[in-house]
Protein backbone atom coordinates (compact mmCIF):
# COMPACT_ATOMS: atom_id res chain seq x y z
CA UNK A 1 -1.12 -36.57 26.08
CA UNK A 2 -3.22 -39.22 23.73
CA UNK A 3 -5.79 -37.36 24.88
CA UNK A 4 -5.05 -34.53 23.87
CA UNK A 5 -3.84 -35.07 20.57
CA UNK A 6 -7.47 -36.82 20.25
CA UNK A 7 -9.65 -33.94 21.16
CA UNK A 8 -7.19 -31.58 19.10
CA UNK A 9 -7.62 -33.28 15.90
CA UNK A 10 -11.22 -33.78 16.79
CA UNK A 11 -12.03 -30.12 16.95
CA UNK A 12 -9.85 -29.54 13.88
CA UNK A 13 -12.46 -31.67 11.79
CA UNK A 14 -15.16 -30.01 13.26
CA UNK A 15 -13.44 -26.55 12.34
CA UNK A 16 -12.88 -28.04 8.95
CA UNK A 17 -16.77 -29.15 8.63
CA UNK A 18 -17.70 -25.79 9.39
CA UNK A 19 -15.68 -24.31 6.76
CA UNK A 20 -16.85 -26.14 4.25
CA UNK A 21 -20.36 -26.18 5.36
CA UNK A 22 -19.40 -22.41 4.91
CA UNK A 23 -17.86 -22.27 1.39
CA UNK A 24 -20.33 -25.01 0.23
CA UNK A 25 -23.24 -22.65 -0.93
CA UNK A 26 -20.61 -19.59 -1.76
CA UNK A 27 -18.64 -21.65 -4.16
CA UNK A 28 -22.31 -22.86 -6.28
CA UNK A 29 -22.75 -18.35 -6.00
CA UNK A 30 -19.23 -18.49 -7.45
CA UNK A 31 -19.54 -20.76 -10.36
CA UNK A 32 -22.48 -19.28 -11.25
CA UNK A 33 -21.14 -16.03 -11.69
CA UNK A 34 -18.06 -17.47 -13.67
CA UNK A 35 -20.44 -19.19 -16.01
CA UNK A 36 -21.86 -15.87 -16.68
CA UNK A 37 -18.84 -13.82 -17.33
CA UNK A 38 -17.47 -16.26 -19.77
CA UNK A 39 -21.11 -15.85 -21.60
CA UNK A 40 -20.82 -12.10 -21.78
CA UNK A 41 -18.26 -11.53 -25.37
CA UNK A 42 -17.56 -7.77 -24.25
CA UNK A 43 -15.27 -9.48 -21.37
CA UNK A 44 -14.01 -12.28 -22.50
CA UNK A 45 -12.89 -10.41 -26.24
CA UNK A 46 -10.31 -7.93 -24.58
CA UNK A 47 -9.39 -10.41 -21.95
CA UNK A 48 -8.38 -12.59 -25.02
CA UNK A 49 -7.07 -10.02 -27.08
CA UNK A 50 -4.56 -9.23 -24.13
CA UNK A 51 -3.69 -12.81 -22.94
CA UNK A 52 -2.81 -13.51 -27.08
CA UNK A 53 -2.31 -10.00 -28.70
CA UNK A 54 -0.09 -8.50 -25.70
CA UNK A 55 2.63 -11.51 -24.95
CA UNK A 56 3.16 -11.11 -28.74
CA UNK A 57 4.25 -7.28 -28.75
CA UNK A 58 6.13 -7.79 -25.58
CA UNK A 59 7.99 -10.60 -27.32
CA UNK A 60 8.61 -8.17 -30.54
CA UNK A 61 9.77 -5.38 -27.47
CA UNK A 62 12.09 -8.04 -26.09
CA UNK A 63 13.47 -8.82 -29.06
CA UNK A 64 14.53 -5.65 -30.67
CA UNK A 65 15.34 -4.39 -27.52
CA UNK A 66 18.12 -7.32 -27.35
CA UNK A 67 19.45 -7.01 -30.31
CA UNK A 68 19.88 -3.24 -30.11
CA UNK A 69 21.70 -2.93 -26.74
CA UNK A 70 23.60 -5.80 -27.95
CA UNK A 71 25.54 -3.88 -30.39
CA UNK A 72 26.66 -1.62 -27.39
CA UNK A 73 27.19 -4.51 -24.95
CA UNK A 74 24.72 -3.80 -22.70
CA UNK A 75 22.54 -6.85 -22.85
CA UNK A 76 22.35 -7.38 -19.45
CA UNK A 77 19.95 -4.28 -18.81
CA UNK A 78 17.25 -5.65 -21.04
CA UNK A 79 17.81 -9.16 -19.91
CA UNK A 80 16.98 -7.65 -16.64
CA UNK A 81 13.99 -6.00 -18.09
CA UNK A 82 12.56 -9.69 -19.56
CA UNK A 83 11.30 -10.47 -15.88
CA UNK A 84 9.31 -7.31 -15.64
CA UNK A 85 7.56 -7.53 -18.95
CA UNK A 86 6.37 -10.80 -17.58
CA UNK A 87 4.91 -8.92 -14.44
CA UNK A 88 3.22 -6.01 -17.05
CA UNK A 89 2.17 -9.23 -19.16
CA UNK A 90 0.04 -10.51 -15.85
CA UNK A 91 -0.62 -6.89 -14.46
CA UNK A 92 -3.36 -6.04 -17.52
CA UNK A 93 -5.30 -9.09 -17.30
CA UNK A 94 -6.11 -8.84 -13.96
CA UNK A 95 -7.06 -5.29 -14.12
CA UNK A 96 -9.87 -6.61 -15.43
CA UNK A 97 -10.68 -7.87 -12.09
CA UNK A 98 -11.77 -4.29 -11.56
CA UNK A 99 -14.38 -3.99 -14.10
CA UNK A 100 -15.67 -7.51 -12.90
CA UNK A 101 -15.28 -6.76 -9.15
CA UNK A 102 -17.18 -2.95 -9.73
CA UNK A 103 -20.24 -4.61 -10.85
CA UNK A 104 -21.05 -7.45 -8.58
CA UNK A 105 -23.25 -5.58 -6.32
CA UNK A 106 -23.82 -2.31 -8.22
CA UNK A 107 -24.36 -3.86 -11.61
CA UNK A 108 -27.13 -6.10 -10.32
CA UNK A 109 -29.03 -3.38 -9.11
CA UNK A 110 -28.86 -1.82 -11.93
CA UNK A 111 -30.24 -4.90 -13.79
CA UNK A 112 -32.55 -5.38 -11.38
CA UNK A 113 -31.33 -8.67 -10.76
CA UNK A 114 -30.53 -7.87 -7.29
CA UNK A 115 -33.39 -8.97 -5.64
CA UNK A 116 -34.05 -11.88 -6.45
CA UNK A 117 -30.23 -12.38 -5.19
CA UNK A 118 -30.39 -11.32 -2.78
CA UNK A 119 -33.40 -13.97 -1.77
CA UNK A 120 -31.60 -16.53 -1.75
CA UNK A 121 -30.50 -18.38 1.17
CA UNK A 122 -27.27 -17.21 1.52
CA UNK A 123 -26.14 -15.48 4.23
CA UNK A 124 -24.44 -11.77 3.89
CA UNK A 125 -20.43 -13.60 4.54
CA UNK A 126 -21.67 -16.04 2.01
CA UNK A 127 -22.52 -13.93 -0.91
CA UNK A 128 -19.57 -11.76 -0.45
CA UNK A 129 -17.46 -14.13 -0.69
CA UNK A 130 -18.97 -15.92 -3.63
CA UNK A 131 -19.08 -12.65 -5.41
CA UNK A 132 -15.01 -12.07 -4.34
CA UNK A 133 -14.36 -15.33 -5.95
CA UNK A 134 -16.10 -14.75 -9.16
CA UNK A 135 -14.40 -11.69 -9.81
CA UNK A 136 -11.21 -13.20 -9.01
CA UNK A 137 -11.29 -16.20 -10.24
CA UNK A 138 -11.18 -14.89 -14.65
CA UNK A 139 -8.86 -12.58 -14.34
CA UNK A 140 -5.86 -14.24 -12.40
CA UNK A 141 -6.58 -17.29 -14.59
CA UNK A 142 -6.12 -15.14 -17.91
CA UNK A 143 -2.85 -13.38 -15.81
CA UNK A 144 -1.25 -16.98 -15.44
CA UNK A 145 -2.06 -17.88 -19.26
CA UNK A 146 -0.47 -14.71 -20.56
CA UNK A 147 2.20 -15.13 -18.07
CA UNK A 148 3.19 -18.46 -19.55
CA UNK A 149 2.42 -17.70 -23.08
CA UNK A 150 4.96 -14.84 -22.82
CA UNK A 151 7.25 -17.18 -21.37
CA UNK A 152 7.49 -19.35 -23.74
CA UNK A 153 7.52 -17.31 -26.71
CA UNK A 154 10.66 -15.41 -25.29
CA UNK A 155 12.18 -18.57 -24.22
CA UNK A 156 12.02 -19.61 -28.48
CA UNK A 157 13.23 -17.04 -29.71
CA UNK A 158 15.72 -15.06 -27.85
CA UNK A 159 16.49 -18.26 -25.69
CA UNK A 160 15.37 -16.76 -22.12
CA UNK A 161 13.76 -18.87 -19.76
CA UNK A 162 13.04 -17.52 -15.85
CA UNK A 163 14.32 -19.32 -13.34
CA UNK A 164 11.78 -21.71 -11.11
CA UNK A 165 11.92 -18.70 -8.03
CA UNK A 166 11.53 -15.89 -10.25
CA UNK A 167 8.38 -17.57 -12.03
CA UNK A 168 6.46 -18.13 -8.87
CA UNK A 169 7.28 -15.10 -7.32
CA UNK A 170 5.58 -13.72 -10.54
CA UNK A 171 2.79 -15.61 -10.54
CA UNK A 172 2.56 -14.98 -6.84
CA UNK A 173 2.09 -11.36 -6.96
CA UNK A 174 -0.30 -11.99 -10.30
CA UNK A 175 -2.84 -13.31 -7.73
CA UNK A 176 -2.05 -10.81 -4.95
CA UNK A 177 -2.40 -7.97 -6.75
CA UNK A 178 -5.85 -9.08 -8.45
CA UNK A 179 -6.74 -10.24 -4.92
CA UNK A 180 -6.09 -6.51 -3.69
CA UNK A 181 -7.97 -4.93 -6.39
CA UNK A 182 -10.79 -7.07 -6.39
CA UNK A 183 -11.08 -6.88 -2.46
CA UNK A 184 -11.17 -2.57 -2.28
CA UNK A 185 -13.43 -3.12 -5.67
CA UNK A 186 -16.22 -5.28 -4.32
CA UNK A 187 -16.27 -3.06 -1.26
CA UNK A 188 -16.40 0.30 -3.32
CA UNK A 189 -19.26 -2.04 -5.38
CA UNK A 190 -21.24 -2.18 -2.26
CA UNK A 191 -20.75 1.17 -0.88
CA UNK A 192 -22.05 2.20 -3.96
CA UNK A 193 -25.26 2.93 -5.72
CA UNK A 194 -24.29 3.61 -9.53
CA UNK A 195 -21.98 1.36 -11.62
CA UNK A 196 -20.49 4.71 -12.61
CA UNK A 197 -19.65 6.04 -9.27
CA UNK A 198 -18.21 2.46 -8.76
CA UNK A 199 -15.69 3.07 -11.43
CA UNK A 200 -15.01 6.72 -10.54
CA UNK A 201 -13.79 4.42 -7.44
CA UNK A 202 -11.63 2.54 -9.26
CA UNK A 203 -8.81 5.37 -9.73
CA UNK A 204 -7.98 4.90 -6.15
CA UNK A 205 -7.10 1.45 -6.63
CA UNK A 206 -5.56 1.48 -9.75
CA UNK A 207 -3.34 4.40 -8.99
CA UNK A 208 -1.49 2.32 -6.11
CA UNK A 209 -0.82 -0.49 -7.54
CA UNK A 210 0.35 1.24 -10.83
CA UNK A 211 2.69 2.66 -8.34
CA UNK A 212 3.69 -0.82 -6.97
CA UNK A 213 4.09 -2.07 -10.55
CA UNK A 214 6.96 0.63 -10.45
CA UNK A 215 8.39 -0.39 -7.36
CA UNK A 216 8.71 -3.77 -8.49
CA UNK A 217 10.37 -2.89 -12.12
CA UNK A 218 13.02 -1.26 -9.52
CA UNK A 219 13.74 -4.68 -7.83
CA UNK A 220 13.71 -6.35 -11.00
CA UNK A 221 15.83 -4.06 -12.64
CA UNK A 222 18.84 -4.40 -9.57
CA UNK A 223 18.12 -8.41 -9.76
CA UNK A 224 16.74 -8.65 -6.24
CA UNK A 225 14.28 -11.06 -6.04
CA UNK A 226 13.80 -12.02 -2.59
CA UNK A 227 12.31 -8.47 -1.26
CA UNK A 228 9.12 -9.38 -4.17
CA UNK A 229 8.49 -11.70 -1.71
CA UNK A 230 8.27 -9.42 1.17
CA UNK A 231 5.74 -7.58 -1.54
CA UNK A 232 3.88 -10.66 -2.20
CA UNK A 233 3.18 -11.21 1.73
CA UNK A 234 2.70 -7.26 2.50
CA UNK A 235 -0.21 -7.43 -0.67
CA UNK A 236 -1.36 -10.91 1.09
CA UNK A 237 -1.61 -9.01 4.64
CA UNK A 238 -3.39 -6.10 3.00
CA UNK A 239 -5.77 -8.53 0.86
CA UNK A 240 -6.96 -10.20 4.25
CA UNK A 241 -7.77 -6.55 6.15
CA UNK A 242 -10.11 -5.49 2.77
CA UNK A 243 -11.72 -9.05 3.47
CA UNK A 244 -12.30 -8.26 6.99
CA UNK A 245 -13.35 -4.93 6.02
CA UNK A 246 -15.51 -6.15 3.44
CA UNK A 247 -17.04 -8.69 5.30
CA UNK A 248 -17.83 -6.55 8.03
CA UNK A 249 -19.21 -3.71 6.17
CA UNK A 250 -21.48 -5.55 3.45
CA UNK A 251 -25.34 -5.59 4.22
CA UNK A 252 -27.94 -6.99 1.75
CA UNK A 253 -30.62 -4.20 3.27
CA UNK A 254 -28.26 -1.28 2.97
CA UNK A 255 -27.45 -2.67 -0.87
CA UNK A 256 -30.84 -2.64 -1.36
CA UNK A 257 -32.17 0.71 0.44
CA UNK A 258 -29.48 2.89 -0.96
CA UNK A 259 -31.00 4.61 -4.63
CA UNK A 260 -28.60 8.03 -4.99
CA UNK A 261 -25.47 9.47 -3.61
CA UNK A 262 -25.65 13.17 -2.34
CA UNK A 263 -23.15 15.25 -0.76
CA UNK A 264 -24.64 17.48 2.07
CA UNK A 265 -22.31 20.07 2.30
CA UNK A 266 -23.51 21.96 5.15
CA UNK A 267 -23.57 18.79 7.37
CA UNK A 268 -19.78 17.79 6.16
CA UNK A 269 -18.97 21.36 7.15
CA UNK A 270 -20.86 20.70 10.51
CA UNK A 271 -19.44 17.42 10.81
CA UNK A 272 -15.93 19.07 9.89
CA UNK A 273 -15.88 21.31 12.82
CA UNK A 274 -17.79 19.59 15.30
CA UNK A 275 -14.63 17.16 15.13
CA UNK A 276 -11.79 19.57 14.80
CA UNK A 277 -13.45 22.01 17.48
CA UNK A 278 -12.07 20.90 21.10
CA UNK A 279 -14.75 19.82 23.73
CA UNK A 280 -13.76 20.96 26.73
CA UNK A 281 -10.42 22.83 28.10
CA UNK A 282 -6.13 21.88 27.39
CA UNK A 283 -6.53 19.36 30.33
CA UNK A 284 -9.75 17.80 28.18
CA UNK A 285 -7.95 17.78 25.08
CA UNK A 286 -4.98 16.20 26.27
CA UNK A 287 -6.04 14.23 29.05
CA UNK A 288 -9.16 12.90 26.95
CA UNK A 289 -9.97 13.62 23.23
CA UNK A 290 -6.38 12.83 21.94
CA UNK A 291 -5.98 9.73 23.59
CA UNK A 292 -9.22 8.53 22.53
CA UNK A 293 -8.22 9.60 18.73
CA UNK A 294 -5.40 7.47 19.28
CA UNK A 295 -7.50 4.73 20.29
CA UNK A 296 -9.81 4.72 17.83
CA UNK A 297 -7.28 4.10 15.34
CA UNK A 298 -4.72 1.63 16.44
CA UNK A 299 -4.72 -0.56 13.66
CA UNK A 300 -3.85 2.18 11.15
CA UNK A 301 -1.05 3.02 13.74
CA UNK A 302 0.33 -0.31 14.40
CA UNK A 303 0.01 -0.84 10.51
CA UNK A 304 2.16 2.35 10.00
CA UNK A 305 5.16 1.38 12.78
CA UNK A 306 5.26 -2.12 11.03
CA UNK A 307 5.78 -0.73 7.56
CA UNK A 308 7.80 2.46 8.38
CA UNK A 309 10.05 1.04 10.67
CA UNK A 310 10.06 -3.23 9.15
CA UNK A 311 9.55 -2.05 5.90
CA UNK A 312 12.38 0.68 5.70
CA UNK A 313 14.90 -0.78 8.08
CA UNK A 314 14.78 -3.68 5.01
CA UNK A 315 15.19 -1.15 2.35
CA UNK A 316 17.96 0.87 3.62
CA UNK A 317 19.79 -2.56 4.78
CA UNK A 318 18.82 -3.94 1.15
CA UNK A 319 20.46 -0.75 -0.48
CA UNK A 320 23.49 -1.29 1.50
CA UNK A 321 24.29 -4.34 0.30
CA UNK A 322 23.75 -3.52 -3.25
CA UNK A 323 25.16 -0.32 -3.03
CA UNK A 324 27.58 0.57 -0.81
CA UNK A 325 29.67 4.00 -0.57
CA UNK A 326 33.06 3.80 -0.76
CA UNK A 327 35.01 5.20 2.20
CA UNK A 328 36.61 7.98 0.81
CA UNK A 329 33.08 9.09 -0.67
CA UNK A 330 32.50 11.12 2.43
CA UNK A 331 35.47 13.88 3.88
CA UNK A 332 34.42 14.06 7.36
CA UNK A 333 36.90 16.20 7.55
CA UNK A 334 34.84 18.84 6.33
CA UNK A 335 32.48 18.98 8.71
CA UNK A 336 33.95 20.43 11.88
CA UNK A 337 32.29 23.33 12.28
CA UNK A 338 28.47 24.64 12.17
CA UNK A 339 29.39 26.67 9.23
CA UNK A 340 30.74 23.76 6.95
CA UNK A 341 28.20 21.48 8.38
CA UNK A 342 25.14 24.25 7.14
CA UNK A 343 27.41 24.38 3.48
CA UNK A 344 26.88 20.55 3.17
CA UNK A 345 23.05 20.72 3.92
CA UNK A 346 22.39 23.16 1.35
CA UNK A 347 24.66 21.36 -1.25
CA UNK A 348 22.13 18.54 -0.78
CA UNK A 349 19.42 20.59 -1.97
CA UNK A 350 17.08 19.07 0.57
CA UNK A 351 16.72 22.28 2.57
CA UNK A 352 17.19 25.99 1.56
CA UNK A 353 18.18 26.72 4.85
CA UNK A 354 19.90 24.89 7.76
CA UNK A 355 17.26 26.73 10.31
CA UNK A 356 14.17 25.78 12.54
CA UNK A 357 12.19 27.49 10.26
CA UNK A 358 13.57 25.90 7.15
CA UNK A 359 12.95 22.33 8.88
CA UNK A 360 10.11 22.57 10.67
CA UNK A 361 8.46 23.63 7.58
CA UNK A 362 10.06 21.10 5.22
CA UNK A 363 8.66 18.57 7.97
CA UNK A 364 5.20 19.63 8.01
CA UNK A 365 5.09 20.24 3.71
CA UNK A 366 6.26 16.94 3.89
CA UNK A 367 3.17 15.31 5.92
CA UNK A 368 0.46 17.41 4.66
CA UNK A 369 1.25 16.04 0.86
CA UNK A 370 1.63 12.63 2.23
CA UNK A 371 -1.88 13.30 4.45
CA UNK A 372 -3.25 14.86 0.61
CA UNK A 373 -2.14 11.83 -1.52
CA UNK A 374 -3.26 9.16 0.96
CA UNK A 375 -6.65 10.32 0.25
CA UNK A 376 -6.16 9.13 -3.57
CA UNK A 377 -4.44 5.90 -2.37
CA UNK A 378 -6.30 4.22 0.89
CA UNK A 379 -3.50 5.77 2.59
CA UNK A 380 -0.75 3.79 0.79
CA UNK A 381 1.51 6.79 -0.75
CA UNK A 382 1.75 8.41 2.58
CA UNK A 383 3.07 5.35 4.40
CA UNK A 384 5.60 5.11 1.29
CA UNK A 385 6.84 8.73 1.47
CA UNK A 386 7.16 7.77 5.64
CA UNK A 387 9.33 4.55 4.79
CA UNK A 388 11.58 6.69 2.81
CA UNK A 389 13.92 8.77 5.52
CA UNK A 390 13.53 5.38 7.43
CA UNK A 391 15.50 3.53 4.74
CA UNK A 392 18.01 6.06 4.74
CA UNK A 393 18.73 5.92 8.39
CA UNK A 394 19.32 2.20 8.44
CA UNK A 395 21.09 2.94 5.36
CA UNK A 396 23.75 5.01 7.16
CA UNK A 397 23.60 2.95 10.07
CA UNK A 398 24.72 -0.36 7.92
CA UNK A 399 27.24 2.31 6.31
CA UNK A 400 28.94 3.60 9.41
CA UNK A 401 28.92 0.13 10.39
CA UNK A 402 31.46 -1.05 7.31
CA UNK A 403 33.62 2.50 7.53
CA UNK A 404 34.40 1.11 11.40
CA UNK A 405 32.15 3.04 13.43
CA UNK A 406 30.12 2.26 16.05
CA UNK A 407 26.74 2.95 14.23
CA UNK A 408 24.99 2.90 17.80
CA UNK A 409 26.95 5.98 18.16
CA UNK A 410 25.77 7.33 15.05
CA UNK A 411 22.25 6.39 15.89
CA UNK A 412 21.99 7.92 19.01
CA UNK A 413 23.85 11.33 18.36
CA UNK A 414 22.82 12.21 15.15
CA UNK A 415 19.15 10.96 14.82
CA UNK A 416 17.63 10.07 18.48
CA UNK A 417 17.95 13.80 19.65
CA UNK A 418 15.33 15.04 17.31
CA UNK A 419 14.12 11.69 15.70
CA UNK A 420 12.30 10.63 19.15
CA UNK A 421 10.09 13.62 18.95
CA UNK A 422 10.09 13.82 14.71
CA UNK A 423 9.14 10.24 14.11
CA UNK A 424 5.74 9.58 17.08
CA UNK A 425 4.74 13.15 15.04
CA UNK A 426 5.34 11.78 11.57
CA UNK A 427 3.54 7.98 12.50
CA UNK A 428 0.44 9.47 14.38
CA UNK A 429 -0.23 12.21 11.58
CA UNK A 430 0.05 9.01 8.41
CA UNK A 431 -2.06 6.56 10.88
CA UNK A 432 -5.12 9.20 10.67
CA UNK A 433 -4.03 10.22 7.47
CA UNK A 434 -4.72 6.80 6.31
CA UNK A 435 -7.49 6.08 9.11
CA UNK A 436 -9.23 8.49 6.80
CA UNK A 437 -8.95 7.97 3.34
CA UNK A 438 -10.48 4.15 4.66
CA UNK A 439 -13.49 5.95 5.22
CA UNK A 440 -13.77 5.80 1.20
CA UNK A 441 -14.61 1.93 2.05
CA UNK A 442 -16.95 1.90 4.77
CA UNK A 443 -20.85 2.80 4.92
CA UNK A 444 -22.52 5.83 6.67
CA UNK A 445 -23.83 3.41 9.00
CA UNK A 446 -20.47 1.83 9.86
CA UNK A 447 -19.04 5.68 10.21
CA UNK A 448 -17.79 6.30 6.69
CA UNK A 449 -18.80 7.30 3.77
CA UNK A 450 -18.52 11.62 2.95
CA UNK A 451 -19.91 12.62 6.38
CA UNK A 452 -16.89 10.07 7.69
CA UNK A 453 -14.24 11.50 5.95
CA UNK A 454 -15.13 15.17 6.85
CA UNK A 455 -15.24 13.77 10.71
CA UNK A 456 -11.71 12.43 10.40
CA UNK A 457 -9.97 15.24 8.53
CA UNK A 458 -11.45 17.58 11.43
CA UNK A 459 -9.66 14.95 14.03
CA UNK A 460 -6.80 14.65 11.06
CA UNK A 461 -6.31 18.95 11.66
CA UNK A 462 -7.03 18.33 15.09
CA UNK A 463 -3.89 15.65 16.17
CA UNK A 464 -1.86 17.88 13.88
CA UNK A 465 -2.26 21.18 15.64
CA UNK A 466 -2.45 19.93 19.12
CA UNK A 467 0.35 17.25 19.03
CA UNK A 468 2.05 17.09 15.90
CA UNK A 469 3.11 20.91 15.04
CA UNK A 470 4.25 21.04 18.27
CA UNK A 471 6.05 17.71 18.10
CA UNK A 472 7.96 19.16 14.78
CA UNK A 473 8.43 22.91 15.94
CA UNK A 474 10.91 21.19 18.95
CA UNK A 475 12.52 18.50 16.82
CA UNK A 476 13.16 21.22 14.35
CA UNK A 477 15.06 23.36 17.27
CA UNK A 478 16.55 20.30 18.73
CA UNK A 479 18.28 19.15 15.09
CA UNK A 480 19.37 22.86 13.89
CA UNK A 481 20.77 23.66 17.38
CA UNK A 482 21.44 20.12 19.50
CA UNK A 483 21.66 18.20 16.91
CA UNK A 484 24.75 19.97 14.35
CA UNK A 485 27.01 19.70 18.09
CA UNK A 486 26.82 16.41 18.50
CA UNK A 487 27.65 15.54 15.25
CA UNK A 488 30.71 17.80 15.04
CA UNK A 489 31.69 16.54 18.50
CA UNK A 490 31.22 13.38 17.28
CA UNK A 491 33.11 13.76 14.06
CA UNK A 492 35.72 15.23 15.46
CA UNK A 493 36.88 12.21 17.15
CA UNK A 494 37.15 10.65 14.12
């Protein structure tokens, strides 16, 4: 067992002098390239301007904010808005990050300084990750100074000071949010061969995490801290696959060999259909092409189940706790019959019609805008609109739960019938709708790039013609016909 415990720890130093012997050379890249962007005034200015000029008008916000819902007795709303301007405070710093991150590869080409970078001794893992660090490295730094600045200045003069968890939580998600942005930036940087198309880039990273920045004003606004944690370790999880990815993908001879972008739009049309078209007969497609689709993209589709099913099984049990229905909200009563139970539906305003035309179409509107807006988000708004009826299932089921029902029951009556075929449809059609849009981040000779994304759409039309429309056209008949039965039998038991 001594032994053991020897040659453990033994190997552990040598793993540690490797890493170091690793980092060694990246980190003199990295302060190099920090000694550089402090030179350059047309950075650090604005940076400055924000970390000094910002905290200051969020303060003045604060402040007459307080003392005007105070008057009305409604202080606690904007003392529940304090913790979010803190988050805005640190979100426009680091979006800096993004102008840095844009031009490490990109902008030296440009200057012509690339080559003689690219000379150096430093291996292709080392430079990226010198050049991640440099870009990182200024902008969180200015995110934790106007962080604490704004702090401090609302703690003087309306006398609010963050608790200890709520301030690192803050300054957690500071970091991984730059970290994310800087990450997808340095990758678009080297998949890129303008500084300009590198910030046309930039609008599908920005555009997420503006729409995180919303999702976390939501939390802050109810008071719930501990799910910005869960946020902090999904942007942390995230953060390490754009490493990976970045690592993987980054080549100092393809930096150096690509001089213009062109879009070939016969061969993306070629490309297009030479995917989408089937190879062989219905035993080839099924027996061959769609279980190779599937294979080819298992870590967008064990990345979807974990965030549809983890992430909104937390959400709907986090909304049930904060916000439970009363008992008498719902008159089950009501819904005895397939008549009063097609009334309700359309009261909802969810669906014109309680039919298999009505749902089946609702269901596939519903994917196709979550397959159009992952291509604007690395695939991030269509696993969001997928978490959504998630959350509202384990919602009910915590519900039924407290009313004295056996939510199993519920589960397996009302939503199994159709769910087991609705849900495998929705998850494979967001895992290639986001296997695509990562094509934005990968190389034509890694399999991305335009050509890339025109091969995966075809597969993308593909998988939704040969599995998923079908998939949907029999949930939709098995939850307008099956479905309404069970419930009523159900219900009526009540």
């Amino acid at each position: 067992m001594a032994k053991r415990a020897v040659g453990l720890k033994k190997r552990l130093q040598e793993y540690e002098q490797r890493v170091v012997a690793e980092l060694r050379p990246a980190l003199v890249l990295t302060r190099r390239e920090v000694k550089d962007t402090l030179r350059d005034w047309r950075i650090v200015a604005p940076v400055l301007l924000l970390i000094t000029i910002f905290p200051f008008l969020a303060n003045i916000a604060a402040s007459k904010g307080l003392a005007f819902v105070n008057r009305y007795g409604a202080e606690l709303i904007m003392q529940r808005l304090f913790p979010f301007l803190m988050l805005v405070v640190g979100f426009f710093p680091s979006t800096f990050s993004l102008v840095i991150a844009l031009e490490t590869f990109v902008g030296e080409k440009e200057r012509r300084s690339l080559e003689a970078l690219l000379a150096t001794p430093l291996s292709d893992r080392q430079l990226y990750i010198g050049k991640l660090l440099a870009a990182t490295i200024p902008p969180v730094a200015a995110s934790y100074i106007g962080m604490i600045f704004y702090v401090l200045l609302l703690g003087f003069t309306v006398h609010w000071w963050p608790t200890l968890s709520l301030f690192i939580v803050a300054l957690v998600l500071a970091t991984a949010q730059s970290l994310v942005m800087v990450s997808a930036a340095v990758i678009a940087s080297t998949q890129s061969t303008s500084v300009r198309a590198a910030n046309l880039m930039a609008s599908f990273i920005i555009v997420p995490m503006a729409f995180l920045l919303q999702g976390e004003a939501g939390l802050l606004l109810f008071g719930d801290y501990a799910l910005l944690w869960l946020v902090a370790l999904g942007l942390t999880v995230l953060n390490v696959l754009l490493i990976r990815m970045g690592i993987a993908t980054f080549n100092r001879e393809h930096v150096l060999g690509r001089e213009i972008d062109s879009i070939d739009f016969e061969s993306g049309l070629r490309t297009f259909w030479e995917a989408l078209r089937p190879q062989g007969g219905v035993k080839n497609l099924y027996g061959r092409e769609v279980p190779r689709l599937v294979r080819a993209m298992w870590m967008a589709l064990l990345f979807t189940v974990l965030v549809t099913l983890g992430g909104g099984a937390l959400i709907g049990w986090w909304g049930a706790v904060h916000f439970p229905l009363p008992v008498q909200a719902i008159d089950f009563s009501a819904f005895k019959d397939m008549a009063s139970l097609q009334t309700a539906v359309k009261t909802t305003g969810l669906l014109s019609d309680f039919s298999v035309s009505a749902i089946f179409w609702n269901n596939v509107r519903a994917l196709l805008a979550a397959a159009f807006f992952a291509l604007f988000s690395l695939g991030t708004l269509a696993e969001l609109l997928l978490v959504a009826p998630i959350a509202i299932i384990a919602y009910m089921f915590v519900e039924i739960q407290r009313w004295g029902m056996n939510p199993w029951t519920f589960l397996s009556l009302l939503v199994l019938p159709h769910g087991i075929l609705e849900l495998p449809a929705a998850i494979l059609a967001t895992a290639q709708a986001m296997h695509t849009a990562v094509m934005l981040l990968r190389s034509a000779e890694k399999g991305g790039g335009m050509l890339g994304i025109m091969r995966e759409l075809g597969h993308f039309v593909k998988l939704f013609v040969a599995v998923v429309l079908p998939l949907l056209l029999l949930a939709a008949w098995v939850e307008a016909t099956i479905t309404p039965r069970l419930a009523i039998n159900f219900l009526s038991g009540l």
